[in-house]
Protein backbone atom coordinates (compact mmCIF):
# COMPACT_ATOMS: atom_id res chain seq x y z
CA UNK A 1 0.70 -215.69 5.48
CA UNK A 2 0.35 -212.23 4.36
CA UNK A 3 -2.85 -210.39 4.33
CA UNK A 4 -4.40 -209.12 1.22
CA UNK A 5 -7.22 -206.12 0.89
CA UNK A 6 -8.23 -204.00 -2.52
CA UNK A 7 -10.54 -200.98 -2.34
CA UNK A 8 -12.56 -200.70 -5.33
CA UNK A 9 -11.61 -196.37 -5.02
CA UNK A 10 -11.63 -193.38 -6.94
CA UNK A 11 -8.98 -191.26 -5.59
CA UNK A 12 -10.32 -187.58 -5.00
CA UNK A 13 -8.97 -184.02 -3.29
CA UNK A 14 -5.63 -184.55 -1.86
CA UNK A 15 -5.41 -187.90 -2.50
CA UNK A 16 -6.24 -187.24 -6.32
CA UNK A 17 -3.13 -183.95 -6.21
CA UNK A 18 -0.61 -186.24 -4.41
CA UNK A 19 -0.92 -188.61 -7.16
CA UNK A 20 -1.45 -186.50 -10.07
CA UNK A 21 1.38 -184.40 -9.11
CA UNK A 22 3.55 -187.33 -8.95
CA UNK A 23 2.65 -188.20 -12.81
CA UNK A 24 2.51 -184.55 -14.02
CA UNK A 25 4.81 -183.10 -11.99
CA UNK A 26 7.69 -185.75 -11.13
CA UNK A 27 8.90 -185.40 -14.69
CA UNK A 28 12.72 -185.23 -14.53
CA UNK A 29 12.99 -181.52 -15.61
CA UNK A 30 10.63 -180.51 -13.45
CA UNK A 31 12.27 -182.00 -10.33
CA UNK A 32 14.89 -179.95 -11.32
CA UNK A 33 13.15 -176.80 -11.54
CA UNK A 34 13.80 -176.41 -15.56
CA UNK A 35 10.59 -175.00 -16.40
CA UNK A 36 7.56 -173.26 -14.57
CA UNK A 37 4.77 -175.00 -13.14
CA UNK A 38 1.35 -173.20 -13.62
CA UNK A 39 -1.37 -175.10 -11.44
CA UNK A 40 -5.36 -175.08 -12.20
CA UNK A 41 -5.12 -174.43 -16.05
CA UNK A 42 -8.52 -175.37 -16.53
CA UNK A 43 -8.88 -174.23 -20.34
CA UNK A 44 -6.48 -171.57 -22.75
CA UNK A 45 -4.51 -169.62 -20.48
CA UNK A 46 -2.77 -166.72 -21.74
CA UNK A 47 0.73 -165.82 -20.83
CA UNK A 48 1.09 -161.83 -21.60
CA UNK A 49 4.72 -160.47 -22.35
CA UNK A 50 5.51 -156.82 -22.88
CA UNK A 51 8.85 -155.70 -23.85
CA UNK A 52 9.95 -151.59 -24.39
CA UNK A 53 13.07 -149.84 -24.60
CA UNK A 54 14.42 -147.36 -21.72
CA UNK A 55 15.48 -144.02 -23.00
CA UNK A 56 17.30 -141.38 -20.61
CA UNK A 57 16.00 -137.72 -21.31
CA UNK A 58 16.44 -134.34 -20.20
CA UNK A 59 15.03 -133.36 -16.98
CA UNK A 60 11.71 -131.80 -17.07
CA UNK A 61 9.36 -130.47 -14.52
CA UNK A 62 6.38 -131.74 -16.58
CA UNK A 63 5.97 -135.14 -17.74
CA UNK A 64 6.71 -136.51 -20.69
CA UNK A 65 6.30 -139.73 -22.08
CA UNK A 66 9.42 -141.51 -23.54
CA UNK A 67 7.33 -141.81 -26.54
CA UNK A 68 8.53 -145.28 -27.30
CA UNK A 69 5.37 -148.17 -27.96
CA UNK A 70 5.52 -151.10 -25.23
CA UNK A 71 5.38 -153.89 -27.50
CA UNK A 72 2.55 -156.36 -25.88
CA UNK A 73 2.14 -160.26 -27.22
CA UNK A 74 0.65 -163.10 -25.81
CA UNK A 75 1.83 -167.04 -25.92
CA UNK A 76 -0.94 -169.62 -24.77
CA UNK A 77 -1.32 -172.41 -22.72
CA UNK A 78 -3.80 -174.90 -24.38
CA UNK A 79 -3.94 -177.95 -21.88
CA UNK A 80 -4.77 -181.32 -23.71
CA UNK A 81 -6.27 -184.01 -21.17
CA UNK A 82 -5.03 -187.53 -22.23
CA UNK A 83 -5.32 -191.23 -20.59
CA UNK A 84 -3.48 -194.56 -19.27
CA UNK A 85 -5.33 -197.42 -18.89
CA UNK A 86 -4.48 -200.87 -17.79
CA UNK A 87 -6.22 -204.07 -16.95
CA UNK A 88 -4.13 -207.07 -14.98
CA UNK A 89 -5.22 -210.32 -14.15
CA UNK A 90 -5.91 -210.54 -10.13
CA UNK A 91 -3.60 -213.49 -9.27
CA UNK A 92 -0.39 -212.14 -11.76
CA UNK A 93 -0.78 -209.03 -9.77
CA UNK A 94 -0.45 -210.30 -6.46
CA UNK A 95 2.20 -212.88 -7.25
CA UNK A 96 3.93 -209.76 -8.30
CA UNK A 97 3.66 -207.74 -5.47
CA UNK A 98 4.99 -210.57 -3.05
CA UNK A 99 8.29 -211.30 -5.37
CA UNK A 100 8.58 -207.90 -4.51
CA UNK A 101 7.46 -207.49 -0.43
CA UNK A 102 9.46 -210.71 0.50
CA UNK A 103 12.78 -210.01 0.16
CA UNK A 104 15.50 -212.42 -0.22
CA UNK A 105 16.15 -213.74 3.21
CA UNK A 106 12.78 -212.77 4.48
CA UNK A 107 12.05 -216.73 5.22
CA UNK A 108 7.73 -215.45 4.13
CA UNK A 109 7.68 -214.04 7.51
CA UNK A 110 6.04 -210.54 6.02
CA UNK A 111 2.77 -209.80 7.69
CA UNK A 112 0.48 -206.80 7.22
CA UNK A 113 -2.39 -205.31 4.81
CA UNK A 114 -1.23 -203.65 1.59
CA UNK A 115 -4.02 -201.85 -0.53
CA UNK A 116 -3.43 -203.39 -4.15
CA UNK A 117 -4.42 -200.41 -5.85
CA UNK A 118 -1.65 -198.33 -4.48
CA UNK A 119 0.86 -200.94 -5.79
CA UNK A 120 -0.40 -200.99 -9.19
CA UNK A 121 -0.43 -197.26 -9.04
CA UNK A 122 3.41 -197.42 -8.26
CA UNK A 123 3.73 -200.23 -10.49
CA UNK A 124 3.32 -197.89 -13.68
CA UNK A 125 4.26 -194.50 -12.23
CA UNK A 126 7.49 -193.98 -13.08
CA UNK A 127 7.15 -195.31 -16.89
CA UNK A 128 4.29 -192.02 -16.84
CA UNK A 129 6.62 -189.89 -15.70
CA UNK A 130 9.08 -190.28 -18.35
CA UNK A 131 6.24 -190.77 -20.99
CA UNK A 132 5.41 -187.41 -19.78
CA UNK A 133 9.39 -186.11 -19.94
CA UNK A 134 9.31 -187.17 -23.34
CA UNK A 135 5.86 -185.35 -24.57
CA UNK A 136 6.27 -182.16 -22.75
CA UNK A 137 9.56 -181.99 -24.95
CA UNK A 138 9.30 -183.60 -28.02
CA UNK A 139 5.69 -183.42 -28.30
CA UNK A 140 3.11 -185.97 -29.33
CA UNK A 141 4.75 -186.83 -32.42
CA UNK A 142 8.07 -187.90 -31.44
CA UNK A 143 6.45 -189.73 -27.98
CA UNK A 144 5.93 -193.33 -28.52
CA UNK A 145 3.60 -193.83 -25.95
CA UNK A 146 1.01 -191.05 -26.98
CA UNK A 147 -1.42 -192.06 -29.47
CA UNK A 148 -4.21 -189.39 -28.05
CA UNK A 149 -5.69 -187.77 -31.19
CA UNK A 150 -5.26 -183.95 -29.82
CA UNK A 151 -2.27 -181.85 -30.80
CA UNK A 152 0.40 -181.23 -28.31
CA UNK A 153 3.47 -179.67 -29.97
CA UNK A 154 6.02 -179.99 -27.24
CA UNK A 155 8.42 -177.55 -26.58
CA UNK A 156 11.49 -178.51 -28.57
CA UNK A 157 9.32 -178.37 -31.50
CA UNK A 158 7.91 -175.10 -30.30
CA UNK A 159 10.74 -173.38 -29.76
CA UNK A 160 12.33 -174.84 -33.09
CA UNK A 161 9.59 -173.45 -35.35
CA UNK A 162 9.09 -169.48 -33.58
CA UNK A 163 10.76 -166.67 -35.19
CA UNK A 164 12.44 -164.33 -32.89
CA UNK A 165 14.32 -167.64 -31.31
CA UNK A 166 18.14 -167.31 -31.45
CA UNK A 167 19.14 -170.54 -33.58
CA UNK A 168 22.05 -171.74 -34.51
CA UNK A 169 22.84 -175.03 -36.90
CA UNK A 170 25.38 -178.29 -37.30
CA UNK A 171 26.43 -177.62 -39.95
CA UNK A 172 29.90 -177.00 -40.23
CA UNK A 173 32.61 -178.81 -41.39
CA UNK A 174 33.52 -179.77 -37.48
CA UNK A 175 29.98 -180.96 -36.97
CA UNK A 176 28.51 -182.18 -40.30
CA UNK A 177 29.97 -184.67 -42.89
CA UNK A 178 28.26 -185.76 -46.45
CA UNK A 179 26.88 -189.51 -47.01
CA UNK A 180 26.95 -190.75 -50.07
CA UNK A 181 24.98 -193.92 -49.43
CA UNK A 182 23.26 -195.12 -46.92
CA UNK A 183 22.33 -199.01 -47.21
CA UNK A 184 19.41 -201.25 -46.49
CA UNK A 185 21.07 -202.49 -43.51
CA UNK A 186 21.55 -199.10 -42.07
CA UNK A 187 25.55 -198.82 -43.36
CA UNK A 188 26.38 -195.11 -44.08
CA UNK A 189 29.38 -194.25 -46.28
CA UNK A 190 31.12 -190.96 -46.32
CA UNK A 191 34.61 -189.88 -47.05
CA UNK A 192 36.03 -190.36 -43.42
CA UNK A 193 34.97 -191.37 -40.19
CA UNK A 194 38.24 -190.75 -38.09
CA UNK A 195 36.22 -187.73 -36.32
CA UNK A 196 34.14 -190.47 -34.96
CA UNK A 197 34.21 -193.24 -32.71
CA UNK A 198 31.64 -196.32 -31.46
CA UNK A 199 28.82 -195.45 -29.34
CA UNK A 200 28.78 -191.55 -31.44
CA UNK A 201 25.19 -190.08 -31.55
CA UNK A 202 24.67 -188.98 -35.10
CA UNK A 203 21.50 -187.31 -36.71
CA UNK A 204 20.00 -187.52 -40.67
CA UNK A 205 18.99 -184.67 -42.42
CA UNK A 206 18.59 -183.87 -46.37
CA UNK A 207 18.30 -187.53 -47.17
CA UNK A 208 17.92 -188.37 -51.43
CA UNK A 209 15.70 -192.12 -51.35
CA UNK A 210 13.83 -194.31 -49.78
CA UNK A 211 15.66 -195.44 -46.40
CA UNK A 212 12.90 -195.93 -44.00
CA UNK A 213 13.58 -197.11 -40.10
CA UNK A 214 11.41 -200.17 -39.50
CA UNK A 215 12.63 -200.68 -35.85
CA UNK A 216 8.93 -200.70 -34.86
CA UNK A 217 7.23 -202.66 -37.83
CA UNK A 218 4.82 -201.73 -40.36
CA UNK A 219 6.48 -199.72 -43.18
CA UNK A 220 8.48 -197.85 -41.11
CA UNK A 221 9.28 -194.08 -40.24
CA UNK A 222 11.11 -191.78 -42.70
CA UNK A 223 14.87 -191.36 -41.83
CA UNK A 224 15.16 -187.84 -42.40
CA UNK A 225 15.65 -186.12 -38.82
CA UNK A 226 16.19 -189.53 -37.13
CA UNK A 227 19.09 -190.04 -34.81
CA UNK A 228 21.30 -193.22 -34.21
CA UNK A 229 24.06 -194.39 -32.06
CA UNK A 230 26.85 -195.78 -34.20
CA UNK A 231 29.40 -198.21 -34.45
CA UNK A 232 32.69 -197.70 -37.17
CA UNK A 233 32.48 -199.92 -39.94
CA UNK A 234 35.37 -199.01 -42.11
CA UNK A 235 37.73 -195.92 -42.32
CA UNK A 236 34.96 -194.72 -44.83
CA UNK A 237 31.54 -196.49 -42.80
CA UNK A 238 29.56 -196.75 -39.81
CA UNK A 239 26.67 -198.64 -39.47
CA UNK A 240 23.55 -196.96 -37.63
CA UNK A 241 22.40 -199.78 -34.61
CA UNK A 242 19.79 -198.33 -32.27
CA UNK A 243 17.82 -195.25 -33.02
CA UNK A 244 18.29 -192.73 -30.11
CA UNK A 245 14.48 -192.97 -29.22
CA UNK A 246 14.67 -196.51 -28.34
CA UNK A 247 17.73 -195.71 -25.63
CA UNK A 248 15.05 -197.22 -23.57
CA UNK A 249 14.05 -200.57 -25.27
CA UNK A 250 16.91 -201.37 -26.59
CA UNK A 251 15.51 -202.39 -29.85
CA UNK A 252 18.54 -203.01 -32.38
CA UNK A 253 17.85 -200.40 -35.68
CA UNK A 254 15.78 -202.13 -38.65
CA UNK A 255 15.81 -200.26 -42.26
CA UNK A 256 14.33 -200.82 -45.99
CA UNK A 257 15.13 -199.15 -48.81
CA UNK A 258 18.15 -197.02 -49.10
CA UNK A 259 19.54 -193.67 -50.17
CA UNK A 260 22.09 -192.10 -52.15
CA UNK A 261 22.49 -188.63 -49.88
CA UNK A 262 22.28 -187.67 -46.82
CA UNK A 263 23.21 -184.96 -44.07
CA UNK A 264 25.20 -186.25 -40.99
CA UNK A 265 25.55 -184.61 -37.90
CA UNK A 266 27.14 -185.10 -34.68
CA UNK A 267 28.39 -183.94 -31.19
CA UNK A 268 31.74 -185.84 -29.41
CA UNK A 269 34.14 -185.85 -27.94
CA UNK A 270 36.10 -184.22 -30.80
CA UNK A 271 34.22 -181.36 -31.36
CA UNK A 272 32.19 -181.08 -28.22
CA UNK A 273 34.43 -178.19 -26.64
CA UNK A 274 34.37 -176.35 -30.11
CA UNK A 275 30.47 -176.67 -29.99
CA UNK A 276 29.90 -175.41 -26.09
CA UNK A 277 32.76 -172.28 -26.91
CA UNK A 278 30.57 -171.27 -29.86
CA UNK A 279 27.74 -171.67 -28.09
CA UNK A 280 28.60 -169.58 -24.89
CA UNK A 281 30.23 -166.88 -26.94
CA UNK A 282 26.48 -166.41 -28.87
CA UNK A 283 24.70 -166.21 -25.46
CA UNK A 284 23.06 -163.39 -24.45
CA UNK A 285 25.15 -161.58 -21.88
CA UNK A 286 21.74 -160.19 -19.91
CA UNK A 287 20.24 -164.18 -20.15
CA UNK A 288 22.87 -165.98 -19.32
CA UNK A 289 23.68 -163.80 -15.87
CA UNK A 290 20.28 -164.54 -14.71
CA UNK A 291 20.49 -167.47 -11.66
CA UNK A 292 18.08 -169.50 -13.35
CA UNK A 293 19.85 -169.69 -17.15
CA UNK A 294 20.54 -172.90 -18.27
CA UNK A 295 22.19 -174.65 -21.08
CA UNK A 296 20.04 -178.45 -20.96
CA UNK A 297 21.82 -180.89 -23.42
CA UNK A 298 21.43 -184.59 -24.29
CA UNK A 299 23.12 -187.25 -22.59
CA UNK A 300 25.64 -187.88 -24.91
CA UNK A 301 26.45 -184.52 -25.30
CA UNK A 302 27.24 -184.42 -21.64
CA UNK A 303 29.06 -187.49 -21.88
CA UNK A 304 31.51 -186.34 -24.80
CA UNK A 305 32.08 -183.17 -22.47
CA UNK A 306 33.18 -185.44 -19.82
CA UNK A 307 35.21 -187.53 -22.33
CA UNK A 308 36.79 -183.90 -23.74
CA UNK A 309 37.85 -182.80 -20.22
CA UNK A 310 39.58 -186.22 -19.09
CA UNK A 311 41.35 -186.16 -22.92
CA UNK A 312 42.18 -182.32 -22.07
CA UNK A 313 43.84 -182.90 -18.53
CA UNK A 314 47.78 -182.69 -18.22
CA UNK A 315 49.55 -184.24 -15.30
CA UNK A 316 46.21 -184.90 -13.35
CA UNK A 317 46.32 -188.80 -11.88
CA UNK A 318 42.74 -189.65 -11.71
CA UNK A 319 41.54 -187.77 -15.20
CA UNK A 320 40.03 -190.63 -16.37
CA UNK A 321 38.06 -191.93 -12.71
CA UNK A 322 37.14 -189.07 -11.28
CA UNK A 323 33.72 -187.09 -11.92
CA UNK A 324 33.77 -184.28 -14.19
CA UNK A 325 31.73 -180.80 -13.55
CA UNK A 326 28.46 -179.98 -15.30
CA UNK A 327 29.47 -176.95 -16.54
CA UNK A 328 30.87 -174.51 -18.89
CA UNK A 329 32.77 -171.50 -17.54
CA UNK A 330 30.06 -170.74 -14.86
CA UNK A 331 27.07 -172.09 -16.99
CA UNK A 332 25.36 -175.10 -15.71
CA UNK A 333 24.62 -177.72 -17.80
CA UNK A 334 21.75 -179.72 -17.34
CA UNK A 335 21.96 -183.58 -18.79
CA UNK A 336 18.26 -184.14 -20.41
CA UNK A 337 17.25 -187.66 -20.41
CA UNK A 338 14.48 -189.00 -22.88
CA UNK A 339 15.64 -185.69 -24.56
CA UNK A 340 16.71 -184.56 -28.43
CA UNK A 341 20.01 -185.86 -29.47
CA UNK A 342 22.46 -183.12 -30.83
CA UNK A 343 20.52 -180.51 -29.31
CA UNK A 344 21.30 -177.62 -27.40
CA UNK A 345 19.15 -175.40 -25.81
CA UNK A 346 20.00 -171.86 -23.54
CA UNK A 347 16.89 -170.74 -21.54
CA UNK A 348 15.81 -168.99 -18.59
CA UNK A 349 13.12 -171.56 -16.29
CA UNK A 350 11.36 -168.80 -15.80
CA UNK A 351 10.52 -168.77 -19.37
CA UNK A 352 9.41 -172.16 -19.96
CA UNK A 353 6.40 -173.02 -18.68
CA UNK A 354 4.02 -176.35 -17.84
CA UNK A 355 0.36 -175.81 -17.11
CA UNK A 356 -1.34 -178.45 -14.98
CA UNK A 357 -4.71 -178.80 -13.30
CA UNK A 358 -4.35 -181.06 -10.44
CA UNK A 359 -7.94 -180.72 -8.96
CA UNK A 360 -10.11 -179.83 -11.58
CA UNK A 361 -12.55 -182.31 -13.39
CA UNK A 362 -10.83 -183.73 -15.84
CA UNK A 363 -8.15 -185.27 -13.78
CA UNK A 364 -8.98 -188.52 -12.42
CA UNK A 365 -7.29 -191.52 -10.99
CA UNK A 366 -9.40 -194.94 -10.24
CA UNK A 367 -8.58 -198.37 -9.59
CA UNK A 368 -11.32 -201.04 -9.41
CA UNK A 369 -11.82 -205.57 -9.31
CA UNK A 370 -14.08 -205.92 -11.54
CA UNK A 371 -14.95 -209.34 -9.94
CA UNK A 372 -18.01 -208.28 -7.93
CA UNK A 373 -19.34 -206.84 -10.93
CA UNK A 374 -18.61 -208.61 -14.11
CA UNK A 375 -17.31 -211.89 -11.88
CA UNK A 376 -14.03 -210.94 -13.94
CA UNK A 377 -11.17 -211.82 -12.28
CA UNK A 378 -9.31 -208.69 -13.43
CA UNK A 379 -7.90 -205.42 -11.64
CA UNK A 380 -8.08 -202.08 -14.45
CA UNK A 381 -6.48 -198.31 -13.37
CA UNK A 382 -7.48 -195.60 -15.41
CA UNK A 383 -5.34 -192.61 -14.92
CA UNK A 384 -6.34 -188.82 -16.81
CA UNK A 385 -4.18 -186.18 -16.79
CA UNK A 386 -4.13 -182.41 -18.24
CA UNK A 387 -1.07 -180.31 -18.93
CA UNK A 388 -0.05 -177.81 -21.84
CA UNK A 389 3.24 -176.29 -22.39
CA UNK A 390 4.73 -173.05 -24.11
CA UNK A 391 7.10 -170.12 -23.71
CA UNK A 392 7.22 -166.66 -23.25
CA UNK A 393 10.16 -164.68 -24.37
CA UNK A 394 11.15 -166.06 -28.21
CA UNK A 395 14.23 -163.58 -28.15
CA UNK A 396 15.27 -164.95 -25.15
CA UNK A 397 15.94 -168.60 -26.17
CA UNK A 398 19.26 -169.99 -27.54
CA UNK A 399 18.18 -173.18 -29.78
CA UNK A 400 20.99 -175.28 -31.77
CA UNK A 401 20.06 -178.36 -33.50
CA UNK A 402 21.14 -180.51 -36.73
């Protein structure tokens, strides 16, 4: 029969960093070494930037200045510390955690002592780390699982609203269509949809009405900026099924109200190569040289790129089986999940940046049976974590979006 212990434990030093780490810092883009990790950001920290020009001049035997004025700014880290807290019922959790130690076949021969808290811990981690994917990038408001009261901007919507940012738009007549209705069952009409196919991302901007997305209850979320998958209706519909930010759940797409206008644009398979040319030929020539430039787009931008190449190849025999490259003529591409859909964005890592504080005070990871104290028979894990993100160089950043 196995063996079961919990320690009632508040994890501390390098037992607290291991796990921290793994919630702050196990993030998908930051496996991948997409942004800049800034440890023991205990309150603002400011990130300095200077920029100047270089100018050649005669040769002098006393100094003198260039005479040019080193432009000097400063972008901020302001961390936010936020919580996850869970209670489970004693027995659930360790029915749980032997459906899961006796494998099929194992004939309940498993012996040994497992420490309960570490398997909750596990038990939630990786839904934390992409919780944390999603609010480092699209911020608080566009995370579904923050409802913390602080602001934390995230850095699509960061980078979206700074001047100096190179941006670039949708719409053109390759990338954006008019709607002139969109229904109460989420059915958009517009004058052809032969540029599109099932399974298309689209997003809606400029919307005239009341369409509201009610996927989640209550009276719903405003349409405007909202992205869908698709499926084709008619030669002049589509109907919108899941909104892009429930990829996860799954949750079929829910509307009231309707409109009588709206904005709708897309990347595919038709247009994708059209997009990635216009955007390499607007890259900066000095950014994207660097080793650590890269171009990070949505899933379904990256697989309408892989759609575009098999579609593209002549006389090759496994076009349509064989895995495509990540790239565009030397650039690396880097598929963001739990991202922005019809998003682009060109950027050095070196220039994004995540500030965490692993150690300090306000991080804190505990795990505790409440039974010898309230004679409940309940396990709860609190879990606090810190982190802030920003930029440095605006005129460094390539940003297209609908």
């Amino acid at each position: 029969m196995a063996q079961f212990t919990f320690t009632n434990n508040t994890y501390a030093g390098e037992a607290l960093a291991g796990f921290m780490a793994s919630t702050l810092l196990e993030a998908d883009s930051v496996k991948r070494g997409l942004l800049t990790v800034i440890n023991d950001v205990k309150s603002r920290k400011v990130i300095l930037d200077v920029d100047d020009d270089v100018v050649l001049q005669d040769p002098s035997g006393i100094f003198t200045d260039q005479g040019t004025t080193a432009l000097q700014n400063e972008s901020y880290l302001d961390p936010v510390v936020y919580e996850f807290m869970k209670q489970e019922q004693w027995d659930k959790l360790v029915q749980s955690w032997e459906a899961q130690s006796l494998k099929p076949g194992a004939f309940l021969d498993y012996e040994g002592v497992v420490d309960l808290s570490d398997f909750m811990v596990q038990r939630y981690l990786t839904k934390i780390q992409i919780a944390n994917e999603r609010l480092y990038w699209l911020g608080k408001s566009s995370t579904k699982e923050a409802s913390f009261t602080a602001s934390f901007a995230g850095l699509l919507p960061t980078i979206a609203a700074a001047t100096g940012v190179y941006k670039a738009g949708l719409g053109k007549p390759a990338t954006s269509m008019a709607a002139t209705a969109i229904d109460a069952t989420g059915v958009v009409t517009v004058s052809d949809t032969s540029t599109l196919s099932d399974g298309d991302v689209v997003t809606i901007t400029a919307v005239t009405g009341t369409s509201k997305d009610t996927t989640n209850g209550g009276s719903g979320i405003a349409i405007q900026g909202q992205s869908y998958f698709i499926q084709i209706a008619s030669a002049t519909t589509f109907k919108l099924v899941r909104n892009y930010n429930e990829v996860n759940t799954r949750k079929p797409a829910t509307f009231s109200g309707t409109a009588t206008a709206a904005t709708v644009s897309y990347i595919n398979a038709t247009n994708v190569l059209q997009v990635l040319g216009g955007v390499y030929a607007q890259l900066d020539p000095a950014d994207r040289s660097q080793e650590d430039f890269n171009l990070q787009i949505p899933f379904h931008v990256g697989y309408a790129y892989a759609q575009a190449q098999a579609n593209k190849a002549t006389n090759v025999l496994n076009a349509f089986s064989d895995p495509k490259k990540m790239d565009y003529l030397g650039v690396p591409l880097q598929l963001m999940n739990h991202w922005q859909a019809n998003t682009i964005l060109g950027a050095r890592s070196s220039n994004l940046f995540l500030g965490v504080d692993l150690l300090g005070d306000a991080s804190e990871l505990s795990t505790v049976y409440m039974k010898p104290y309230t004679n409940d028979d309940v396990v709860r894990m609190k879990a606090r974590m810190k982190a802030a993100v920003n930029f440095k160089f605006a005129n460094e950043i390539f940003y297209l979006s609908a």
